[in-house]
C-alpha atoms as a PDB file:
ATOM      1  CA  UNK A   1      22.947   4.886   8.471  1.00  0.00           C
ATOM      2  CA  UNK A   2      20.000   3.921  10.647  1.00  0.00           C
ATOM      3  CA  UNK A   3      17.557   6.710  11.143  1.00  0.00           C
ATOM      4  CA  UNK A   4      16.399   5.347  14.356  1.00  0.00           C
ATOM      5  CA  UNK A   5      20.011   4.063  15.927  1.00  0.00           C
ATOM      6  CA  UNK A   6      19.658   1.979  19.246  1.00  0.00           C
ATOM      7  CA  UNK A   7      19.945   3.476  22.520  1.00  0.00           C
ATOM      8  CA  UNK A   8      21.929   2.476  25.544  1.00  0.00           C
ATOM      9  CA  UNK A   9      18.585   1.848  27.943  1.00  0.00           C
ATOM     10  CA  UNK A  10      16.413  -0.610  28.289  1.00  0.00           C
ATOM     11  CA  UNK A  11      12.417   0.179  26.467  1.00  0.00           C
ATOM     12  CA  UNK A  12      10.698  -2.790  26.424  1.00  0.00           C
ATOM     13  CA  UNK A  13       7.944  -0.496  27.889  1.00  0.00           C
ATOM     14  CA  UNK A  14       7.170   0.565  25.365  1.00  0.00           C
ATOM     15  CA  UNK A  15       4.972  -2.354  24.249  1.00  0.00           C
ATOM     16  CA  UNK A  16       2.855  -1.677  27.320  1.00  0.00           C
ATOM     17  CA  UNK A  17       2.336   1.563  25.445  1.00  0.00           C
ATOM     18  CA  UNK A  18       1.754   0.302  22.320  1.00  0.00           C
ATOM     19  CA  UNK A  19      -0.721  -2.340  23.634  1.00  0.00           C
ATOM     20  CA  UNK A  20      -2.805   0.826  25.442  1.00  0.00           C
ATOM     21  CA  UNK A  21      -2.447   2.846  21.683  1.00  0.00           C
ATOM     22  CA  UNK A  22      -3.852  -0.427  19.442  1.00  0.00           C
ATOM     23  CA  UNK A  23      -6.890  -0.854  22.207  1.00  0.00           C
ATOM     24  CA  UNK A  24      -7.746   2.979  21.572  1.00  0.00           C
ATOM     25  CA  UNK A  25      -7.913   3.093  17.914  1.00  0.00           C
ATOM     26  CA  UNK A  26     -10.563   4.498  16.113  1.00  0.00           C
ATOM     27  CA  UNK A  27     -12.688   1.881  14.700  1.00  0.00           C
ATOM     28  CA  UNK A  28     -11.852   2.551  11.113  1.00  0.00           C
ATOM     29  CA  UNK A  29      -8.500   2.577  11.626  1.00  0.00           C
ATOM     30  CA  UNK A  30      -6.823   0.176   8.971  1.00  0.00           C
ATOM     31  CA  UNK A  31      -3.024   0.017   9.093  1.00  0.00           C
ATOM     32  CA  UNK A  32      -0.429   0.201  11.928  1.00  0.00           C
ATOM     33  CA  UNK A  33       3.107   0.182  11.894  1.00  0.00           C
ATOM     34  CA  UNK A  34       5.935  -1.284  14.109  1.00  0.00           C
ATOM     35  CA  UNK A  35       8.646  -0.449  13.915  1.00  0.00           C
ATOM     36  CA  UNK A  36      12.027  -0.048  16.555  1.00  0.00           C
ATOM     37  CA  UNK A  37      15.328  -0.148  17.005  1.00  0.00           C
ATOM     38  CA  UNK A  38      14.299  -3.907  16.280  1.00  0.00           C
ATOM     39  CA  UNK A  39      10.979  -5.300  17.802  1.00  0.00           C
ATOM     40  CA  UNK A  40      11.806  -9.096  17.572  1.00  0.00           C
ATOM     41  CA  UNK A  41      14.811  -8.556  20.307  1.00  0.00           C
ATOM     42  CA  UNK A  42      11.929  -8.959  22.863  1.00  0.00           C
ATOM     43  CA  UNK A  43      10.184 -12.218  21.213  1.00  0.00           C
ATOM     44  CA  UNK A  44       7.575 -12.666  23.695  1.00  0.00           C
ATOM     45  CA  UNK A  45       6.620  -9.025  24.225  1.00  0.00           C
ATOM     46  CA  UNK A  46       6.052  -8.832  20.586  1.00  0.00           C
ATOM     47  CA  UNK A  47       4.420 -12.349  20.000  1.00  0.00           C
ATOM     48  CA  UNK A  48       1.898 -10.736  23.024  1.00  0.00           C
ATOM     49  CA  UNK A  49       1.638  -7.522  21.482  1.00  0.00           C
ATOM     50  CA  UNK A  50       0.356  -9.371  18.128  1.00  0.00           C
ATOM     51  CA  UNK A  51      -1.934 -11.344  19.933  1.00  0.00           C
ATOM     52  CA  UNK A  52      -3.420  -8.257  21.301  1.00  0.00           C
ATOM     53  CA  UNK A  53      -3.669  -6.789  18.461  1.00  0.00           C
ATOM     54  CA  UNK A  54      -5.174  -9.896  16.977  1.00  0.00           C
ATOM     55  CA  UNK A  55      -8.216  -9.493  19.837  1.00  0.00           C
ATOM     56  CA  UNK A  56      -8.623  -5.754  19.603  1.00  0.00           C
ATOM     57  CA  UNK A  57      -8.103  -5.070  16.347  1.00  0.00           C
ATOM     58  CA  UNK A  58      -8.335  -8.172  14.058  1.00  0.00           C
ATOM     59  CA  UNK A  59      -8.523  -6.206  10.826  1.00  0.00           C
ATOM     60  CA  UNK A  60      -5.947  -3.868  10.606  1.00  0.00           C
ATOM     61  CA  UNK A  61      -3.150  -4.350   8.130  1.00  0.00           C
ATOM     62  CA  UNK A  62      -0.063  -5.095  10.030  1.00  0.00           C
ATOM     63  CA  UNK A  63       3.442  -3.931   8.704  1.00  0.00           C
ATOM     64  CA  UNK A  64       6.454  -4.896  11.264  1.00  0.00           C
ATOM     65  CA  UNK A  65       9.773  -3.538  10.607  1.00  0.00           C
ATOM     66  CA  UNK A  66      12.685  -5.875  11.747  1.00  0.00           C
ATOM     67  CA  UNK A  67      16.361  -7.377  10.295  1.00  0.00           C
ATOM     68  CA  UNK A  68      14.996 -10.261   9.733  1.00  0.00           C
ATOM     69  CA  UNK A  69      17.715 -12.544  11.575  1.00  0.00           C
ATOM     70  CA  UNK A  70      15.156 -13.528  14.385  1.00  0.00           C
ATOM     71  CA  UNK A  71      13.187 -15.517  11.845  1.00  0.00           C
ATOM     72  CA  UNK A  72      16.490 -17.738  11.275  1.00  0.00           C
ATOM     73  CA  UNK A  73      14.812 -18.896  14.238  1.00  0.00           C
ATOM     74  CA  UNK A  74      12.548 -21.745  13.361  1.00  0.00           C
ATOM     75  CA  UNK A  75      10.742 -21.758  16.676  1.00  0.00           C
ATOM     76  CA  UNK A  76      10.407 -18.164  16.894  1.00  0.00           C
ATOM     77  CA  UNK A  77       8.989 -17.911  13.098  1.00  0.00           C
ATOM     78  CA  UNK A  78       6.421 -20.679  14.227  1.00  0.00           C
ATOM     79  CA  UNK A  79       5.098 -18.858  16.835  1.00  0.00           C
ATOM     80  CA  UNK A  80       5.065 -15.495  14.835  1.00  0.00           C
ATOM     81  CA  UNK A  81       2.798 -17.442  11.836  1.00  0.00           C
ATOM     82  CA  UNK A  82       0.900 -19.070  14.620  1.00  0.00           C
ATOM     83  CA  UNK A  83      -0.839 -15.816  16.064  1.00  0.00           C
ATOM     84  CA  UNK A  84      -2.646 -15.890  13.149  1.00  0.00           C
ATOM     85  CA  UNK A  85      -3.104 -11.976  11.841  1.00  0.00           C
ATOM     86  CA  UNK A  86      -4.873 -12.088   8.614  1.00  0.00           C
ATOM     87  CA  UNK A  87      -2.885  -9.457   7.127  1.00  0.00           C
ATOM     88  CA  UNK A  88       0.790  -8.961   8.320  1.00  0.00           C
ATOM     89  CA  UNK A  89       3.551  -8.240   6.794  1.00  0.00           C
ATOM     90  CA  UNK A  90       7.228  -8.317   7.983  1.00  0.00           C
ATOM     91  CA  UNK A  91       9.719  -5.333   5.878  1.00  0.00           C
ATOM     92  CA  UNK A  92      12.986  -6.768   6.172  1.00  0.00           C
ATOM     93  CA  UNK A  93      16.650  -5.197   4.435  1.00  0.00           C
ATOM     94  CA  UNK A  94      18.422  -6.915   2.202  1.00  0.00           C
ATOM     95  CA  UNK A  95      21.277  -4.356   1.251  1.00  0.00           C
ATOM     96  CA  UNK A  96      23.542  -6.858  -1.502  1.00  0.00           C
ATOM     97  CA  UNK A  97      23.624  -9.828  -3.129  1.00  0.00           C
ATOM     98  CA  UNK A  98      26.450 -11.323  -1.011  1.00  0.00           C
ATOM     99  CA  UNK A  99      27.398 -11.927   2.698  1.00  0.00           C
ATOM    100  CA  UNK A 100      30.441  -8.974   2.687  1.00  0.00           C
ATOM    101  CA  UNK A 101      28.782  -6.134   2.034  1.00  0.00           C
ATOM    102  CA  UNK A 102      25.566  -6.415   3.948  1.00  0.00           C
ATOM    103  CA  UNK A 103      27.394  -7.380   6.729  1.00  0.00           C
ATOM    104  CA  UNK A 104      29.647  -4.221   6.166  1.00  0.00           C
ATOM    105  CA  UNK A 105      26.763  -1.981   6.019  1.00  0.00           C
ATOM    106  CA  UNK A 106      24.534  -3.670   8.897  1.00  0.00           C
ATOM    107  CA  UNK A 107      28.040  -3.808  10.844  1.00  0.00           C
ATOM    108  CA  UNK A 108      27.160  -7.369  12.413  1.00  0.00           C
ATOM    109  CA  UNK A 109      28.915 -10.678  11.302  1.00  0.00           C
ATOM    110  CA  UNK A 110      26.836 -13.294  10.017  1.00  0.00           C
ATOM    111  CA  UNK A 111      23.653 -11.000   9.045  1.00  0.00           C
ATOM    112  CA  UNK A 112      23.443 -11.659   5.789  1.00  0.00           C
ATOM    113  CA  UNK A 113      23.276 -15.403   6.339  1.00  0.00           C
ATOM    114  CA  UNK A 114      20.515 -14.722   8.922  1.00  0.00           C
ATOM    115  CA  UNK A 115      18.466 -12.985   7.272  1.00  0.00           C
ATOM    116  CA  UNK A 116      18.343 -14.859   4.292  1.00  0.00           C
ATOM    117  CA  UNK A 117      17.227 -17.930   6.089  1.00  0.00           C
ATOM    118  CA  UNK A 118      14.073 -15.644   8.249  1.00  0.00           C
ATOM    119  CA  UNK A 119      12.809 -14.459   4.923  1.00  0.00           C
ATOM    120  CA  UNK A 120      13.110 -18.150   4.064  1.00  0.00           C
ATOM    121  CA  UNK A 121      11.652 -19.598   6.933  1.00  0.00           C
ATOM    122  CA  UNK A 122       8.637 -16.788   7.242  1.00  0.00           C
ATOM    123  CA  UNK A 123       7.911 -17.874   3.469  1.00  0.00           C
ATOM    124  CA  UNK A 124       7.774 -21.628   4.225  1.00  0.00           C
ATOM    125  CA  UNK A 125       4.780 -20.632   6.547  1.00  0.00           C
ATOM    126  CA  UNK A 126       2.801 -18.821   4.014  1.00  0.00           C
ATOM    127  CA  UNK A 127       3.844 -14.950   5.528  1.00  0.00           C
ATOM    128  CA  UNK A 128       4.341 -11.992   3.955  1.00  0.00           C
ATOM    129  CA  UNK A 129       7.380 -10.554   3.177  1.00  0.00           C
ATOM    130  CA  UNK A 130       8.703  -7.099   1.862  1.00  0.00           C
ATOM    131  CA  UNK A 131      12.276  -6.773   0.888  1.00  0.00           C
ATOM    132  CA  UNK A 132      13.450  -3.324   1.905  1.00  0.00           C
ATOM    133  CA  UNK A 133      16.487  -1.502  -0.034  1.00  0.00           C
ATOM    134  CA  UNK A 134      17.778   2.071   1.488  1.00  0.00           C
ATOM    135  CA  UNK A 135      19.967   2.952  -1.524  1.00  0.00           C
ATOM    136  CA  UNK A 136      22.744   4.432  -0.480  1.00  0.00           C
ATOM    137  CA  UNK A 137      26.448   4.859  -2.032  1.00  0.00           C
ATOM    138  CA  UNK A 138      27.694   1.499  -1.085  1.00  0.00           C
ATOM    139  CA  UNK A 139      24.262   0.103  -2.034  1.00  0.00           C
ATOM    140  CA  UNK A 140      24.569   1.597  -5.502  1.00  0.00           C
ATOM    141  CA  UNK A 141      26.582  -0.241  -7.742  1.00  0.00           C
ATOM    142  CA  UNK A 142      25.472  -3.510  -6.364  1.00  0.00           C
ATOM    143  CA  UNK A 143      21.568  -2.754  -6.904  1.00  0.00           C
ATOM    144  CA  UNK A 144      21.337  -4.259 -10.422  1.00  0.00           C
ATOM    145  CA  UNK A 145      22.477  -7.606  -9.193  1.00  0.00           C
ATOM    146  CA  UNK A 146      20.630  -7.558  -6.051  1.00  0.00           C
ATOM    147  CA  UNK A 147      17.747  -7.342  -8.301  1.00  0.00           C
ATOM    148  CA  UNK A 148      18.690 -10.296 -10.112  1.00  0.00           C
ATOM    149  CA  UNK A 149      19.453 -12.095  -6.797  1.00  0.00           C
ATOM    150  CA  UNK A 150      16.102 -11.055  -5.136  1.00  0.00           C
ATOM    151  CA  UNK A 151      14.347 -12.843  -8.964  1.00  0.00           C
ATOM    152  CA  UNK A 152      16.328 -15.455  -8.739  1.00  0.00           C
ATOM    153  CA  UNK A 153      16.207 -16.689  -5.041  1.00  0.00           C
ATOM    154  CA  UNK A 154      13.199 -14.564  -3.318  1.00  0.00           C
ATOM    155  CA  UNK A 155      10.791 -14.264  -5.984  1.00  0.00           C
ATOM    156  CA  UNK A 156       8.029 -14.779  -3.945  1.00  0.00           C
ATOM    157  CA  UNK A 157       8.504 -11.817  -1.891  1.00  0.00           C
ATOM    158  CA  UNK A 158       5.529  -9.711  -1.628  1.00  0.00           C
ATOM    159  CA  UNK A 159       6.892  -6.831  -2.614  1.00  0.00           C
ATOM    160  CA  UNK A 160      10.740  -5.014  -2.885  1.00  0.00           C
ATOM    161  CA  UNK A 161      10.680  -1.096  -1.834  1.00  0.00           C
ATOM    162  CA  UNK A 162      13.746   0.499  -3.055  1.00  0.00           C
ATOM    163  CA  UNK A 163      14.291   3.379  -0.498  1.00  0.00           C
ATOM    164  CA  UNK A 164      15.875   6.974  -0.913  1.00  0.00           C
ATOM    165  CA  UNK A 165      18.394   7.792   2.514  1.00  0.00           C
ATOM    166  CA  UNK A 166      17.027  10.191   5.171  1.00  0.00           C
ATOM    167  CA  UNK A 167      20.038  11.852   6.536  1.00  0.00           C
ATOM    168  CA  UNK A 168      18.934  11.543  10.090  1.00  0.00           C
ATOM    169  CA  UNK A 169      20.237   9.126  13.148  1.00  0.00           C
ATOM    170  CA  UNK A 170      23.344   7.296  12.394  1.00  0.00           C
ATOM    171  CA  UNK A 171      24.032   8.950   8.345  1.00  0.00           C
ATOM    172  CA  UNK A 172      24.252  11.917   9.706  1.00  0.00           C
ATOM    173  CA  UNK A 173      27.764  11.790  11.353  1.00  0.00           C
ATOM    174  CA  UNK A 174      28.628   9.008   8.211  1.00  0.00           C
ATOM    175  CA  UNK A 175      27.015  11.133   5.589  1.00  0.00           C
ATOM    176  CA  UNK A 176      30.374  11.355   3.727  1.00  0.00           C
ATOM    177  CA  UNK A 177      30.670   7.379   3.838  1.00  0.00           C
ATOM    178  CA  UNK A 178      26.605   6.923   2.735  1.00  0.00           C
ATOM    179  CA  UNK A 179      25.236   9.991   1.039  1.00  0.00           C
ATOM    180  CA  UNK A 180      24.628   9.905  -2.696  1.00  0.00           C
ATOM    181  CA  UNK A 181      23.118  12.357  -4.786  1.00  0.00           C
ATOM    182  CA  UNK A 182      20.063  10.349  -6.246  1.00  0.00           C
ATOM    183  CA  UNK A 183      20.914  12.178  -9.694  1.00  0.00           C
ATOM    184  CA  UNK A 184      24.021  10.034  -9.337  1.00  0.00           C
ATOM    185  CA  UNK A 185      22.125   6.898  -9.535  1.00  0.00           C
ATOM    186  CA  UNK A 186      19.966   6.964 -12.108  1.00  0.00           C
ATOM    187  CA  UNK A 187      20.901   4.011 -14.447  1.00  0.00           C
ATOM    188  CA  UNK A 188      21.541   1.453 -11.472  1.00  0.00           C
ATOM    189  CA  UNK A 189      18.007   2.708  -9.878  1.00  0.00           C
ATOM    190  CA  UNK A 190      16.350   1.815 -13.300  1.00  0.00           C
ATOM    191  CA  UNK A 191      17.707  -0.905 -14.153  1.00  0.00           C
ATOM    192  CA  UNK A 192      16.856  -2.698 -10.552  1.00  0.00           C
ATOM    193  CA  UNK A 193      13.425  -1.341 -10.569  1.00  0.00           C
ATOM    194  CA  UNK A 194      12.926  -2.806 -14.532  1.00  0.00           C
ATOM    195  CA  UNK A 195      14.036  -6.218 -13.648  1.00  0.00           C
ATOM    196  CA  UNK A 196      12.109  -6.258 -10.257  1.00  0.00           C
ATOM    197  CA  UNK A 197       9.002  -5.395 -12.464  1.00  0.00           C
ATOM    198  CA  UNK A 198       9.494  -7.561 -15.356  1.00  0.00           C
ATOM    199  CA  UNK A 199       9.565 -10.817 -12.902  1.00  0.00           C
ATOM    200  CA  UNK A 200       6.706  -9.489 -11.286  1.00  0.00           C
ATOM    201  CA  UNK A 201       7.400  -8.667  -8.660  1.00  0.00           C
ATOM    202  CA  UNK A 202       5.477  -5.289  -6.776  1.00  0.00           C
ATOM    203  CA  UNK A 203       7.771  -2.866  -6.899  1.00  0.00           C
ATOM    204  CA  UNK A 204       7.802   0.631  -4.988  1.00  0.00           C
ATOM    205  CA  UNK A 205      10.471   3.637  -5.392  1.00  0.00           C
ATOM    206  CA  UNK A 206       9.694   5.392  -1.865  1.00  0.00           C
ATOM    207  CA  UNK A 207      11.448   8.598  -0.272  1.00  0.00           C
ATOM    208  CA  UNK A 208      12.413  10.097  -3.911  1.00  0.00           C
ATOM    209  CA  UNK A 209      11.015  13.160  -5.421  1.00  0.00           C
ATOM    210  CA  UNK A 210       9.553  12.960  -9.594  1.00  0.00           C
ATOM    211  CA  UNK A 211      11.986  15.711 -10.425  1.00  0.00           C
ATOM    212  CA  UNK A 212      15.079  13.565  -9.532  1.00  0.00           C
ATOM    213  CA  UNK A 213      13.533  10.139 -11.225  1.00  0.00           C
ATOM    214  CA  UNK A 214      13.265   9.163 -15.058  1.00  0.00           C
ATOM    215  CA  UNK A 215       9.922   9.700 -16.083  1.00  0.00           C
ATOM    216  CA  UNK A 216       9.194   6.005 -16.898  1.00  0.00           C
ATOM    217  CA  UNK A 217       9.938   5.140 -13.215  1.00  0.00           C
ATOM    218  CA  UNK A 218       7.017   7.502 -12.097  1.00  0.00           C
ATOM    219  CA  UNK A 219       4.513   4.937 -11.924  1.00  0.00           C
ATOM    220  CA  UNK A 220       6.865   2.902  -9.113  1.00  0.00           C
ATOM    221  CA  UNK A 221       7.255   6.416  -7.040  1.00  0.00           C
ATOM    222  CA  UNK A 222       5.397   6.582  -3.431  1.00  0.00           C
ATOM    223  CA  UNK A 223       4.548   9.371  -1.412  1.00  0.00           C
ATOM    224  CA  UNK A 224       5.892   7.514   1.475  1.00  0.00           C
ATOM    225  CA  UNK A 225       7.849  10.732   3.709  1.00  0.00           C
ATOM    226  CA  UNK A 226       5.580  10.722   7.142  1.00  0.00           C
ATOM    227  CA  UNK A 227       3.786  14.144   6.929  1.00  0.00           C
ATOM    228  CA  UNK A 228       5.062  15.032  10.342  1.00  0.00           C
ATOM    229  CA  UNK A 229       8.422  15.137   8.885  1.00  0.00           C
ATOM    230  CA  UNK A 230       7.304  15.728   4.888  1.00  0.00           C
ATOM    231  CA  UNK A 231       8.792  19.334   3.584  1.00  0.00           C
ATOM    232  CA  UNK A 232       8.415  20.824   0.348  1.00  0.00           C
ATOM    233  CA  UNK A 233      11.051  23.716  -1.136  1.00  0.00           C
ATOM    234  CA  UNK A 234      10.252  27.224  -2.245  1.00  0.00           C
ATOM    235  CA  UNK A 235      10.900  25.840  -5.887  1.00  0.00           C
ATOM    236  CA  UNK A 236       8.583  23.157  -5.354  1.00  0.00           C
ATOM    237  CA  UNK A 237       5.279  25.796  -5.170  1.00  0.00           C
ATOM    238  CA  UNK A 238       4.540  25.856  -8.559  1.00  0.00           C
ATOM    239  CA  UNK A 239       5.894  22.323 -10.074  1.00  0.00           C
ATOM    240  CA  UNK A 240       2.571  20.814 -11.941  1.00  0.00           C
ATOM    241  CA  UNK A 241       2.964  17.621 -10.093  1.00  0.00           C
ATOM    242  CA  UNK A 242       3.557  18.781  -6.100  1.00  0.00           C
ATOM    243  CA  UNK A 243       0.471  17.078  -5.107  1.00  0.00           C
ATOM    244  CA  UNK A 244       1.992  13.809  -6.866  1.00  0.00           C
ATOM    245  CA  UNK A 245       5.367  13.987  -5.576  1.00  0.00           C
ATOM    246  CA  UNK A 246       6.402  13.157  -1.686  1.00  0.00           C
ATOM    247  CA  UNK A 247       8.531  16.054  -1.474  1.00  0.00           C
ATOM    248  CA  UNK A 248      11.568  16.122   0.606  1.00  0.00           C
ATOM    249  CA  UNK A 249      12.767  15.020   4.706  1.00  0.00           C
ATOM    250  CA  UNK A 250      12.557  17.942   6.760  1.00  0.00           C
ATOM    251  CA  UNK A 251      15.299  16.061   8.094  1.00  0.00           C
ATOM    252  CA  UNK A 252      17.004  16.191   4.507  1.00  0.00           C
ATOM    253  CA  UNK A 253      19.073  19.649   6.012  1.00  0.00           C
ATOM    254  CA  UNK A 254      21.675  20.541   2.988  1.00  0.00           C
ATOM    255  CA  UNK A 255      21.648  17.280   1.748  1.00  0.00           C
ATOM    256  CA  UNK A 256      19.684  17.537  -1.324  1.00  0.00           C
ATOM    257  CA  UNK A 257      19.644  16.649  -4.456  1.00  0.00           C
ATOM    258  CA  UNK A 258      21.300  19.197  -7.471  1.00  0.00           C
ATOM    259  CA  UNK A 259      18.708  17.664 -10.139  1.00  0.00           C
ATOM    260  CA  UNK A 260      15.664  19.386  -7.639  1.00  0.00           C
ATOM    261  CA  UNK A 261      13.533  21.433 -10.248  1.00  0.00           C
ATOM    262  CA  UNK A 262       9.897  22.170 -10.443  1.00  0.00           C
ATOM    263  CA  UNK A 263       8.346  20.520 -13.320  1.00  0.00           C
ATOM    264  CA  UNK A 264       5.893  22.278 -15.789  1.00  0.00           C
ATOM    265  CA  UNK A 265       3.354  20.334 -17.657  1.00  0.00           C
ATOM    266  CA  UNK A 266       0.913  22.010 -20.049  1.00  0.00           C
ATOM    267  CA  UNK A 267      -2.410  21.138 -20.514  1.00  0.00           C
ATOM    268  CA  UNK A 268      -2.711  18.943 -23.442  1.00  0.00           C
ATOM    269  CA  UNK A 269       1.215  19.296 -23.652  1.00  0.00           C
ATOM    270  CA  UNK A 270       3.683  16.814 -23.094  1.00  0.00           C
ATOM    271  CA  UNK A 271       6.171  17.332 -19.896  1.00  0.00           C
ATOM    272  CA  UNK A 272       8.695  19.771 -19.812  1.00  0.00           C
ATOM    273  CA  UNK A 273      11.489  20.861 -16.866  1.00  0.00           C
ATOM    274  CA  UNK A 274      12.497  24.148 -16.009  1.00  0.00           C
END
């Protein structure tokens, strides 16, 4: 289901590139992204390209998006804490509460186990961690106890974004196997989000529009859909809260959800759907 699948050929270029890109932002630039494939397959390239950024840019907010089973590497975690960023933060999938089925889903033996131990490891050195949930349908029925897995085991996870699919990459040719209509999930998506929350832990609901949500989970929804790839529908024009909601993937194509509706909300009037 990964939206940006691997690719037979060999990019570790591409940190040249990014090195150039961090040395040419703006100076009030304030948050940067990286992301892959996975950016911890080339250790030292990304260990330098941290540094760099560390030199150039010492005060943006760093968010690096990997699978975490690198930092089952003690070594490798060490030197990752020891660059010394003063804001980084490492988004790493946790898809179940048991070895099987994240392993199933991340189709790679052993993942689970790794991955566990890096979010372990990164903690024991005082770094940031978010846990990162695509729901999906085998995701589903297992989010209400990976919620009570994540309290029980990771509590001190910075924060746990529970993330809607975008049918691009990899779901597309699976979307029979992964896609679930978000009006589908409802009770399980609430009742994860609830116990995340009540443990306190930061919780975010990214990548799903207000229409398709329960009103009390509204406070937990992000406008997190990139705006290069951000859509809205024809229905959407004259909802009262478009300019609150992220709207849908461009990349979504008929994969939508049946509970899409534009809401109306009087003045003075409590909320009503059409």
């Amino acid at each position: 289901m990964c939206s940006q699948p691997p690719k037979e050929r060999d990019d570790a270029w591409l940190f040249d590139r990014a090195r150039r890109v961090i040395s040419l932002l703006p100076g009030d630039a304030r948050a940067l992204s990286l992301t892959g494939g996975e950016p911890t397959l080339h250790a030292d390239a990304l260990i330098g390209l941290l540094e760099h950024c560390k030199r150039v840019a010492p005060r943006l907010s760093v968010h690096l998006l990997s699978n975490g089973r690198r930092f089952a590497d003690p070594q490798f975690t060490r030197r990752y804490a020891a660059v010394g960023l003063a804001d980084i933060m490492a988004g790493i999938p946790v898809y179940a509460p048991e070895p099987g089925l994240h392993d199933f889903i991340v189709q790679a033996a052993g993942a689970f186990n790794e991955t566990v131990h890096g979010i372990l490891n990164l903690a024991s050195l005082g770094q940031a961690v978010e846990i990162r949930v695509v729901v999906q349908r085998h995701t589903v029925p297992v989010l209400p106890g990976l919620a009570a897995f994540i309290v029980r085991n990771l509590p001190f996870v910075a924060q746990v974004a529970l993330m809607g699919l975008e049918m691009t990459g990899l779901a597309r040719p699976n979307s029979a196997e992964v896609w679930i209509d978000p009006a589908d999930y409802h009770a399980e998506l609430a009742d994860a989000t609830f116990t995340l929350a009540a443990a306190g832990i930061v919780t975010k609901i990214f990548n799903h529009q207000l229409c398709v949500l329960d009103e009390q989970l509204w406070p937990f929804a992000v406008r997190s859909i990139s705006d290069w790839k951000n859509d809205y529908l024809e229905i959407c024009d004259h909802c009262s809260v478009r300019d609150t909601c992220g709207g849908v993937f461009a990349t979504s194509g008929n994969r939508l959800s049946r509970a899409l509706r534009p809401i109306h909300i009087s003045a003075g009037a409590s909320e009503s759907r059409a």
